[in-house]
Protein backbone atom coordinates (compact mmCIF):
# COMPACT_ATOMS: atom_id res chain seq x y z
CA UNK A 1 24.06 76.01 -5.54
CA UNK A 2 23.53 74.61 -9.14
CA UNK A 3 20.53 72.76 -10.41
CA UNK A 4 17.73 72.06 -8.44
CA UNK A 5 17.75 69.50 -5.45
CA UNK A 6 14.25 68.58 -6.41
CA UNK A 7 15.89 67.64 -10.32
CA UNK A 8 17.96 65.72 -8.98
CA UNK A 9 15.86 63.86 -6.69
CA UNK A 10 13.28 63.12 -9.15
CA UNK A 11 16.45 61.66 -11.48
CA UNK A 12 18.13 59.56 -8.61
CA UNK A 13 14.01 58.44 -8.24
CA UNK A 14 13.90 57.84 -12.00
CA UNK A 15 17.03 55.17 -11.93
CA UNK A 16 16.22 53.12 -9.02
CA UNK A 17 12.61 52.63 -10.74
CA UNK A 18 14.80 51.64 -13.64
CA UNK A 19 16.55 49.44 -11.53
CA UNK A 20 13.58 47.44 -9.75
CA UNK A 21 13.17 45.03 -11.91
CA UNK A 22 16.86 43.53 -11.22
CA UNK A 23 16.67 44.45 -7.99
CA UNK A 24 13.58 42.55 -6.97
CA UNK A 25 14.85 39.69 -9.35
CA UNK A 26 18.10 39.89 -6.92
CA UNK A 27 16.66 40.41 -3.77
CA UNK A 28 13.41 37.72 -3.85
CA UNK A 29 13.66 34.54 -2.18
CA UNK A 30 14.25 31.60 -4.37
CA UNK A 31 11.55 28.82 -5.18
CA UNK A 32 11.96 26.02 -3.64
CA UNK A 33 11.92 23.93 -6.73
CA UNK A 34 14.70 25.88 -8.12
CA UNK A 35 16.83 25.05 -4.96
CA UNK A 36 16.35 21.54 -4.98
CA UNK A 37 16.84 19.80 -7.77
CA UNK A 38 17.20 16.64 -5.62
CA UNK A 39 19.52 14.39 -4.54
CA UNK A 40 21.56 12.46 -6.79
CA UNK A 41 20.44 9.61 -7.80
CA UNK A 42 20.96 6.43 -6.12
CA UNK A 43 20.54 3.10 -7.66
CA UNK A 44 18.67 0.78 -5.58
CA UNK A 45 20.03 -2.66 -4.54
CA UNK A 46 19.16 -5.67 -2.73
CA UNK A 47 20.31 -6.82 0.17
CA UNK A 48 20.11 -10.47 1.72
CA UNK A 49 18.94 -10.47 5.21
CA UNK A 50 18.42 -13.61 7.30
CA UNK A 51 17.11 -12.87 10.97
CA UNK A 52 17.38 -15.33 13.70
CA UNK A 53 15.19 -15.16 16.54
CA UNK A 54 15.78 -16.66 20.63
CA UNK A 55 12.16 -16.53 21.28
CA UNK A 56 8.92 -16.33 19.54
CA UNK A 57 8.66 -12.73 18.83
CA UNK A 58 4.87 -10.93 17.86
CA UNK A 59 6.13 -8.30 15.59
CA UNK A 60 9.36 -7.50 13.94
CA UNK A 61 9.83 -4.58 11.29
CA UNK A 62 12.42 -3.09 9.62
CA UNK A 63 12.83 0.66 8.70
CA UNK A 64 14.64 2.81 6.59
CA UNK A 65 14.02 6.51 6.10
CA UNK A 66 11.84 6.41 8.14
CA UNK A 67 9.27 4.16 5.93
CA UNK A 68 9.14 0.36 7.11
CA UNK A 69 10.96 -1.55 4.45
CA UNK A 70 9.71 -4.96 6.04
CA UNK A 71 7.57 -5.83 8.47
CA UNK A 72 5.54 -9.44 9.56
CA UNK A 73 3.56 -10.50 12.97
CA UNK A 74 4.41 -13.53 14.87
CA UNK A 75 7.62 -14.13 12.49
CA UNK A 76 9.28 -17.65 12.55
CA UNK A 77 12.11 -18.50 14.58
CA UNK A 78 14.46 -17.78 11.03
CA UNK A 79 12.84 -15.51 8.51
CA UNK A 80 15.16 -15.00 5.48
CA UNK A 81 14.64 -11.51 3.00
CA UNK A 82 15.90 -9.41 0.05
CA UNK A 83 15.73 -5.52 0.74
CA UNK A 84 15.58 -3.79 -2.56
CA UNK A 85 17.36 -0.18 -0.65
CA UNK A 86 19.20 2.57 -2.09
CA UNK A 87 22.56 1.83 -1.33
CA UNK A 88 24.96 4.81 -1.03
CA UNK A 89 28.58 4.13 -1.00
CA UNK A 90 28.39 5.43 2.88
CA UNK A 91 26.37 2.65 3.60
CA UNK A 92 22.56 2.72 5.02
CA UNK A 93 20.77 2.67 8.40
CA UNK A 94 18.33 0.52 9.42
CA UNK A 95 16.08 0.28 12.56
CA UNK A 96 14.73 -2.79 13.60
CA UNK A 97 11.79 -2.65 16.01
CA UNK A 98 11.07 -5.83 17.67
CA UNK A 99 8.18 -6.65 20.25
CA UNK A 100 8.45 -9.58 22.43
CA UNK A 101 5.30 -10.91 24.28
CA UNK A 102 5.08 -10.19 27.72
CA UNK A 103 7.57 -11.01 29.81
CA UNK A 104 9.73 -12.56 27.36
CA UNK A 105 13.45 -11.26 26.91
CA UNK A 106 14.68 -12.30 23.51
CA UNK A 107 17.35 -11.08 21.18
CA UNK A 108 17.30 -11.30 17.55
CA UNK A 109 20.37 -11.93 15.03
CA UNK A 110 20.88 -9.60 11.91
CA UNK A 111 22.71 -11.52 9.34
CA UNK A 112 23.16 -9.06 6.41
CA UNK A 113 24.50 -9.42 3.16
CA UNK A 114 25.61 -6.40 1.54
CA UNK A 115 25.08 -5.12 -2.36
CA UNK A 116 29.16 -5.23 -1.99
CA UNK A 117 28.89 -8.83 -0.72
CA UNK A 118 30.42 -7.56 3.04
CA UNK A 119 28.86 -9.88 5.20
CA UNK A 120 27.37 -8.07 8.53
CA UNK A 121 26.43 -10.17 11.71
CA UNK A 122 25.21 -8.03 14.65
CA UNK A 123 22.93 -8.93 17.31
CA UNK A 124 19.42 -6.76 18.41
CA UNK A 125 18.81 -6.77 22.08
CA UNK A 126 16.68 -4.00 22.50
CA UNK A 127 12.72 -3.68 21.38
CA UNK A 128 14.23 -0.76 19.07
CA UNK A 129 17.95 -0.56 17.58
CA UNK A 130 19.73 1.18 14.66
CA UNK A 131 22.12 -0.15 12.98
CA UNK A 132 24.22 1.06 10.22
CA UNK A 133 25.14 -1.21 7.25
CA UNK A 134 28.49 0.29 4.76
């Protein structure tokens, strides 16, 4: 047997202390900064809404991401908006939450006019609907 088994334990010892530093540096979980450098940007737009309403509704709001981009009580029979959004090229999604007194059964018309001047014209029959806008 040549050289000593405890030598060369001590040396294989001696280069993977050398090699910690990159190891660790490999090995660590990344910060969560580092990872995301966020989405691209997206310019923000308006859109032209105009909603039309069958009966008297008590609150009506718009959402989008989760964060209500428009919201009023007891809104008029037509209520007519602009809706600075991000606008993707895929289009957006919007809920629109609508509560009716009690006992009434209404509907409300979403007329939506696009950033790309599409014209939309869809119909919410439910208290809560989403609808998606390209």
């Amino acid at each position: 047997m040549r050289g000593s088994p405890l030598v060369r334990a001590l040396i294989v010892l001696a280069a993977l202390l050398a090699l910690a530093p990159v190891l660790w540096k490999m090995t660590k979980a990344p910060d969560a900064a580092a990872l995301a450098p966020g989405a691209p940007a997206v310019e923000t737009k308006r859109a032209q809404l105009t909603l039309t309403f069958s009966a008297p509704a008590k609150r009506a709001a718009i959402l989008h991401l989760g964060r209500e981009v428009w919201v009023k009580d007891s809104p008029e029979t037509e209520e007519e908006t602009e809706l600075p959004l991000p606008w993707p090229d895929e289009g957006v999604d919007l809920i629109f939450n609508v509560e009716w007194p009690e006992g009434v059964r209404g509907a409300m018309r979403v007329q939506l006019i696009a950033p790309s001047k599409m014209e939309y014209d869809q119909t919410v029959w439910s208290p809560s609907q989403r609808l998606v806008f390209k």
